[in-house]
N, C-alpha and C. Protein backbone atom coordinates (compact mmCIF):
# COMPACT_ATOMS: atom_id res chain seq x y z
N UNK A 1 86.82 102.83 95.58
CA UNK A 1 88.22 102.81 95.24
C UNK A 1 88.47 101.72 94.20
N UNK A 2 89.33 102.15 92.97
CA UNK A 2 89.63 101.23 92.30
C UNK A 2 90.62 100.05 92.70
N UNK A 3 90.44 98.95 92.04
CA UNK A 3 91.16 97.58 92.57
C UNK A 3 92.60 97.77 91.71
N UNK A 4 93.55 97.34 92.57
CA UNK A 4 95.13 97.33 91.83
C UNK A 4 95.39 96.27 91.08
N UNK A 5 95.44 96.00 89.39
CA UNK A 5 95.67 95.12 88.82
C UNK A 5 97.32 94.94 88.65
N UNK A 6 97.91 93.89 88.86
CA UNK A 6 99.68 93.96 88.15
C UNK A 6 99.47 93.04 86.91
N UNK A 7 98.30 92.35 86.71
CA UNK A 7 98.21 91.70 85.65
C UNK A 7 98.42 90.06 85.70
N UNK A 8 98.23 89.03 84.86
CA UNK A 8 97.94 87.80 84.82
C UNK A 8 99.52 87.47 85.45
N UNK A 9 99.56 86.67 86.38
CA UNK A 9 101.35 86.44 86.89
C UNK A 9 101.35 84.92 86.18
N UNK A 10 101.17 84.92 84.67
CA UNK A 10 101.63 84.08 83.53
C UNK A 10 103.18 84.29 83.59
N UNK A 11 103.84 83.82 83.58
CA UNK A 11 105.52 83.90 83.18
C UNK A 11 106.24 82.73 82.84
N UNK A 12 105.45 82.82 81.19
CA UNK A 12 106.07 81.89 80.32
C UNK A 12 106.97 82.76 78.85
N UNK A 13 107.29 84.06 79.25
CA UNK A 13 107.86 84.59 78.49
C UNK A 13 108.37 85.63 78.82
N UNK A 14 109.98 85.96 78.27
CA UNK A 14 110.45 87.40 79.07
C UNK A 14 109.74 88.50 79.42
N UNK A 15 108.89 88.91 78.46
CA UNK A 15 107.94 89.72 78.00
C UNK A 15 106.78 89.94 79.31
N UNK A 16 106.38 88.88 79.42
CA UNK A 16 105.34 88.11 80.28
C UNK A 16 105.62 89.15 82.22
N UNK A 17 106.88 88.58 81.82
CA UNK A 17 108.22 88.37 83.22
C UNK A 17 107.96 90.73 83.53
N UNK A 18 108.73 90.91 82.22
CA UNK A 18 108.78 92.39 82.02
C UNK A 18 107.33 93.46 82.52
N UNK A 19 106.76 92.88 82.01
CA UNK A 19 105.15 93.59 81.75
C UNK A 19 104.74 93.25 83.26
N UNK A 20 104.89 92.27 83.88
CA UNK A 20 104.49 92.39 85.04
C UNK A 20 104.62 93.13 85.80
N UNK A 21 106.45 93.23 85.97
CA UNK A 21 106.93 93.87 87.10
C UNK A 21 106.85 95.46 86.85
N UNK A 22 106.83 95.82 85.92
CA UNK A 22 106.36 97.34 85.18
C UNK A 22 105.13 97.66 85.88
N UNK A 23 104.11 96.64 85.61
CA UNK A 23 102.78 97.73 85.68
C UNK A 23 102.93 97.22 87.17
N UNK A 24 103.61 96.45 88.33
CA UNK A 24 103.25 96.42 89.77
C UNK A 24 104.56 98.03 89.79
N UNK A 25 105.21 98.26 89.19
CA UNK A 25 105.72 99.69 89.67
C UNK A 25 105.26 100.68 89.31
N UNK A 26 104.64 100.66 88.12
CA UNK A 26 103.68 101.87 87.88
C UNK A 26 102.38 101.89 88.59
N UNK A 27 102.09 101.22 88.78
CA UNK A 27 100.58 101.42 89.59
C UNK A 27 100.88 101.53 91.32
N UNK A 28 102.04 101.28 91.68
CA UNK A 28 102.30 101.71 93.11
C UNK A 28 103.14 102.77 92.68
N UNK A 29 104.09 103.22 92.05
CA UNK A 29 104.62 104.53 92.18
C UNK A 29 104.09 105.70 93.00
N UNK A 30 103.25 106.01 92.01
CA UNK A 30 102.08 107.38 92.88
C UNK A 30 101.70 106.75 94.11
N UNK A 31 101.93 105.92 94.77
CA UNK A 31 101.28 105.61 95.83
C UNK A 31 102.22 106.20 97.09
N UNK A 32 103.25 106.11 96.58
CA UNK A 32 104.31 106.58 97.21
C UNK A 32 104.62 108.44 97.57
N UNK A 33 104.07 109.09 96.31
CA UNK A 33 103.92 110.61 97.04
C UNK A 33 102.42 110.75 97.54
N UNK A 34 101.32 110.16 97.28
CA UNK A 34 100.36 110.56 98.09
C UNK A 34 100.50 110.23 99.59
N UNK A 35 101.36 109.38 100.10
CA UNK A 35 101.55 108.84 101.08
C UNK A 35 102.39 109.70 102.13
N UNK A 36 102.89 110.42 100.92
CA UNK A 36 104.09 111.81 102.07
C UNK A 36 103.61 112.63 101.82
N UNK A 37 102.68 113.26 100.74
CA UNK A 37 101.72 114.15 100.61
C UNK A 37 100.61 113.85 102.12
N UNK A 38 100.26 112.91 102.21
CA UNK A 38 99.37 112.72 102.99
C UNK A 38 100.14 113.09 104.42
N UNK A 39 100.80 112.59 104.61
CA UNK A 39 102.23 112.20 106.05
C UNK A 39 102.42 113.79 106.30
N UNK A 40 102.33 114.77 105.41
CA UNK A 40 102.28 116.55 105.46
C UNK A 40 101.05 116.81 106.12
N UNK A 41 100.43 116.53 105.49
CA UNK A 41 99.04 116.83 106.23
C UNK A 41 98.21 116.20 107.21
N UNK A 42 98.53 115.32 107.57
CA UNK A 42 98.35 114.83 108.71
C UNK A 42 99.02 115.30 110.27
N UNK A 43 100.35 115.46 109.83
CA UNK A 43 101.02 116.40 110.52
C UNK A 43 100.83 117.75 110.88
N UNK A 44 100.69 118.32 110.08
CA UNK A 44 100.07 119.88 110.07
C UNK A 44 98.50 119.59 111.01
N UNK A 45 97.72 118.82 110.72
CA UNK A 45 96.69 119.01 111.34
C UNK A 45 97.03 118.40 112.74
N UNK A 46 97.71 117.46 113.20
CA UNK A 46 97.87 116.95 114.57
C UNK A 46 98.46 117.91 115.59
N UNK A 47 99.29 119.14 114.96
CA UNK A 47 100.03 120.13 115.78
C UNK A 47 99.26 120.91 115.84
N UNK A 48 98.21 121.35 115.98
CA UNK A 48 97.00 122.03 116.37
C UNK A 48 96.17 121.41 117.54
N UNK A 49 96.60 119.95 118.02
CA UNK A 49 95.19 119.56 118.50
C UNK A 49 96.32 119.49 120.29
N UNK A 50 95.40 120.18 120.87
CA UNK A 50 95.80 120.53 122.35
C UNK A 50 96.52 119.62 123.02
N UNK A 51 97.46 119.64 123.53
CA UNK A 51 97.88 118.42 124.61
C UNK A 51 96.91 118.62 126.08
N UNK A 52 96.84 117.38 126.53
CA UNK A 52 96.51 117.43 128.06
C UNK A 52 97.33 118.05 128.94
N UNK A 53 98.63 117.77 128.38
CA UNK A 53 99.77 117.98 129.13
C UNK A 53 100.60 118.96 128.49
N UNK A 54 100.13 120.32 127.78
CA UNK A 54 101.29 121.26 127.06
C UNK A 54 102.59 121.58 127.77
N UNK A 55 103.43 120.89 126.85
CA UNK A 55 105.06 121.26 126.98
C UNK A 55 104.98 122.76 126.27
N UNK A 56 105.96 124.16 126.74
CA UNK A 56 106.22 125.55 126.45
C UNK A 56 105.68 125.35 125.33
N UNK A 57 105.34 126.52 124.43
CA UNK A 57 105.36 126.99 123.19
C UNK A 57 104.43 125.33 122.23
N UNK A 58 103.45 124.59 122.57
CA UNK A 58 103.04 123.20 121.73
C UNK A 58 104.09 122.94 121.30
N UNK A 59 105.03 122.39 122.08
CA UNK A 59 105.96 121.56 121.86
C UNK A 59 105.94 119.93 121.50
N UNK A 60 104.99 120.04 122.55
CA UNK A 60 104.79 119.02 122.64
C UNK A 60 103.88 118.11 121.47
N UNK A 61 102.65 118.82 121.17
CA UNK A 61 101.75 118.64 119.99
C UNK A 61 102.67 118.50 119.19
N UNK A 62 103.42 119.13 118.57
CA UNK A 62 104.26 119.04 117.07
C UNK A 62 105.53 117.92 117.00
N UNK A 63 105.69 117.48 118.79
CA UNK A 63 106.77 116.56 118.24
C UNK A 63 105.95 114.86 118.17
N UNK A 64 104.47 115.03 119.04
CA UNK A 64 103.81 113.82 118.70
C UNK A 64 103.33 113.89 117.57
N UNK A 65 103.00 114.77 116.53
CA UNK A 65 102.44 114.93 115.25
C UNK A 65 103.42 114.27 114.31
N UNK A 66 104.89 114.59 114.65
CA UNK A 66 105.72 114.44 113.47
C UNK A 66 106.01 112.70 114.65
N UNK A 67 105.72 112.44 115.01
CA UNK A 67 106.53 111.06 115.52
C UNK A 67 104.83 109.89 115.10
N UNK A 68 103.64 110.53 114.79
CA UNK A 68 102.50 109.74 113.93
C UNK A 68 102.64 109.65 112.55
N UNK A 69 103.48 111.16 112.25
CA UNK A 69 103.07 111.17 110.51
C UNK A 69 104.41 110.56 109.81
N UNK A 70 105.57 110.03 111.08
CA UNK A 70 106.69 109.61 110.28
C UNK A 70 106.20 108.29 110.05
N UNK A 71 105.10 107.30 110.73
CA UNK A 71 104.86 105.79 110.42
C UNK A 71 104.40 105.85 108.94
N UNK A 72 103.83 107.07 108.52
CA UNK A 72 103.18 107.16 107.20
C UNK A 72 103.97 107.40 105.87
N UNK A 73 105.46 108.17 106.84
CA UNK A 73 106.41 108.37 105.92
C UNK A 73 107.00 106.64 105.23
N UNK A 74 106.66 106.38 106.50
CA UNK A 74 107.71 104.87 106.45
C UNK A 74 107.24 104.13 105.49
N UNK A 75 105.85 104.30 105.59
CA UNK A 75 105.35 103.31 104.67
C UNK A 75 105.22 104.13 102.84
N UNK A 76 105.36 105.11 102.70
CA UNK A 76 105.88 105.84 101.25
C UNK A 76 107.52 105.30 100.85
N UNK A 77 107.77 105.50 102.39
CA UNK A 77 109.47 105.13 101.63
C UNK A 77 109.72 103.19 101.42
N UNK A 78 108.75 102.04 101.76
CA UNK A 78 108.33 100.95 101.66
C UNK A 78 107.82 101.05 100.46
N UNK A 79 106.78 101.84 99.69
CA UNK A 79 106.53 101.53 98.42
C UNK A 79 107.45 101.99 97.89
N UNK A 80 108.62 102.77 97.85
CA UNK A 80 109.51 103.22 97.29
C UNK A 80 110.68 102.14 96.74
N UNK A 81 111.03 100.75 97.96
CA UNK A 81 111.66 99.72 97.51
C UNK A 81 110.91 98.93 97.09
N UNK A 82 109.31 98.96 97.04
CA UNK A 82 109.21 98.25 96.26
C UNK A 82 108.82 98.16 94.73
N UNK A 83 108.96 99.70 94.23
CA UNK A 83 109.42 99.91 92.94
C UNK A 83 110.24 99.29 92.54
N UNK A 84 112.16 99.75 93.57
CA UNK A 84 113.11 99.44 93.09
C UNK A 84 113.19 97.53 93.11
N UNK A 85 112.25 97.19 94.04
CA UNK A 85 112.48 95.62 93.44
C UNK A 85 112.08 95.43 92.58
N UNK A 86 110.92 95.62 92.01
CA UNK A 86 110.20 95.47 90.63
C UNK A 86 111.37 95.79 89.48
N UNK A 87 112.04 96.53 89.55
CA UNK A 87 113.14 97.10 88.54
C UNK A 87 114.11 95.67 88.64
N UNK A 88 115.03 95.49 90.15
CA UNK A 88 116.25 94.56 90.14
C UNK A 88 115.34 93.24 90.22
N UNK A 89 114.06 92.98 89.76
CA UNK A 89 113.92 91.92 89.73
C UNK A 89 114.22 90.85 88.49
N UNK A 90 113.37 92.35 87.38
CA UNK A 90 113.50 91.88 85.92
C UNK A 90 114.94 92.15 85.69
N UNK A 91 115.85 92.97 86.01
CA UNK A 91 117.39 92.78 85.46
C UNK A 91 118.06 91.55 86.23
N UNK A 92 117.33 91.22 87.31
CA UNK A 92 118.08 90.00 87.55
C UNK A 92 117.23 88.90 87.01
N UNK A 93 116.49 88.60 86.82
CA UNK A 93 115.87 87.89 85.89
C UNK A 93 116.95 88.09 84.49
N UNK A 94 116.97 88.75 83.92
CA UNK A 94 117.70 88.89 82.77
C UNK A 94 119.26 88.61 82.96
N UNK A 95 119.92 88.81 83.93
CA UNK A 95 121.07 88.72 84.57
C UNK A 95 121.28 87.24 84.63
N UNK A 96 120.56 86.64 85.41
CA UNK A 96 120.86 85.16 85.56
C UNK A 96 119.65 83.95 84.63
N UNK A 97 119.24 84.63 83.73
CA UNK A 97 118.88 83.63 82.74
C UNK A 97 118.30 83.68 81.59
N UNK A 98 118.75 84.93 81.15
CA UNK A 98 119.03 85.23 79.54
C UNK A 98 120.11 84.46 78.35
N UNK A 99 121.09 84.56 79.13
CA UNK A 99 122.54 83.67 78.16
C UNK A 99 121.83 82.44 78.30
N UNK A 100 121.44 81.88 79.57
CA UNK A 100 121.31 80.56 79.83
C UNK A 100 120.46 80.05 78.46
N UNK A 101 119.27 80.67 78.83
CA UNK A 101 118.29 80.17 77.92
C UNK A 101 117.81 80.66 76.81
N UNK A 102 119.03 81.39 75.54
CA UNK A 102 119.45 81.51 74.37
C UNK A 102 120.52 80.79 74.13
N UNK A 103 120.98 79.92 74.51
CA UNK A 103 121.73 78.53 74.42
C UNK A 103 121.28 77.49 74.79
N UNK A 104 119.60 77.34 75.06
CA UNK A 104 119.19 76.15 75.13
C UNK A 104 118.77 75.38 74.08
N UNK A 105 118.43 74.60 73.98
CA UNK A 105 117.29 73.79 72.78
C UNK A 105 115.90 74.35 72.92
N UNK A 106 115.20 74.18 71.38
CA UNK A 106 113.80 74.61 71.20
C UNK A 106 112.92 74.14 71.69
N UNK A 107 113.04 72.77 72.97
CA UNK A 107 112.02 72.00 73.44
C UNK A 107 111.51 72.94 74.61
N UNK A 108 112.30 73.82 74.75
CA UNK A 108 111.38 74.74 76.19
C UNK A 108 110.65 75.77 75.71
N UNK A 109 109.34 75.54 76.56
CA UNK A 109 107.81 77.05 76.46
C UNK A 109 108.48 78.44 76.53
N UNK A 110 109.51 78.67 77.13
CA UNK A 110 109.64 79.87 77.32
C UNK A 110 110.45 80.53 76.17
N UNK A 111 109.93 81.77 76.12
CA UNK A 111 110.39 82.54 74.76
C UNK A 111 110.43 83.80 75.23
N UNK A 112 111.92 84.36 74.39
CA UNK A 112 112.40 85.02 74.99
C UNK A 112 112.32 86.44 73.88
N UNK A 113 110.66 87.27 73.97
CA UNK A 113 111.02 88.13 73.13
C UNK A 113 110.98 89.60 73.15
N UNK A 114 112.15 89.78 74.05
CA UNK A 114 112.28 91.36 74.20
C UNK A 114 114.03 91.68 74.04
């Protein structure tokens, strides 16, 4: 399996700041439908497998299948906010210290070029 890079967490420049939080949402995005892709099929296969104890009609099988494959959901819909933080991170980044620091003096590292 390949290793998940988000890249050097340098953030001495908006840019820097931007590019980060981008590629940690692009590289978990897809992580997020294989995960309910997966959470389908896991399900489907658990409602097949016999109870000890059959409730009428595998009732029972299909409601423990869907009560395993929802922990899997949970965790698709977990990478899902953490796209959307990656997004409200850099607008709040930009939100609370863009004006600031295009009205500062030239003595500060950080540069602001996006």
């Amino acid at each position: 399996m390949s290793q998940l890079v988000f890249g050097e967490p340098d953030f001495f420049s908006s840019s820097q700041i931007r590019d980060y939080c981008n590629n940690a949402r692009m590289l978990m995005r897809p992580v997020a439908n294989e995960l309910r892709v997966g959470a389908e099929e896991l399900e489907a296969a658990l409602k097949y497998v016999k109870s000890a104890n059959p409730m009428p009609f595998g009732l029972d099988s299909r409601v423990r299948a869907k009560l395993v494959a929802k922990h899997m959901i949970r965790g698709a819909e977990a990478v899902e906010v953490l796209c959307g933080s990656m997004v409200k991170t850099y607008l709040s980044f930009r939100k609370h210290y863009v004006a600031e620091l295009s009205m500062a003096s030239n003595r500060r590292e950080f540069k602001f070029d996006v």
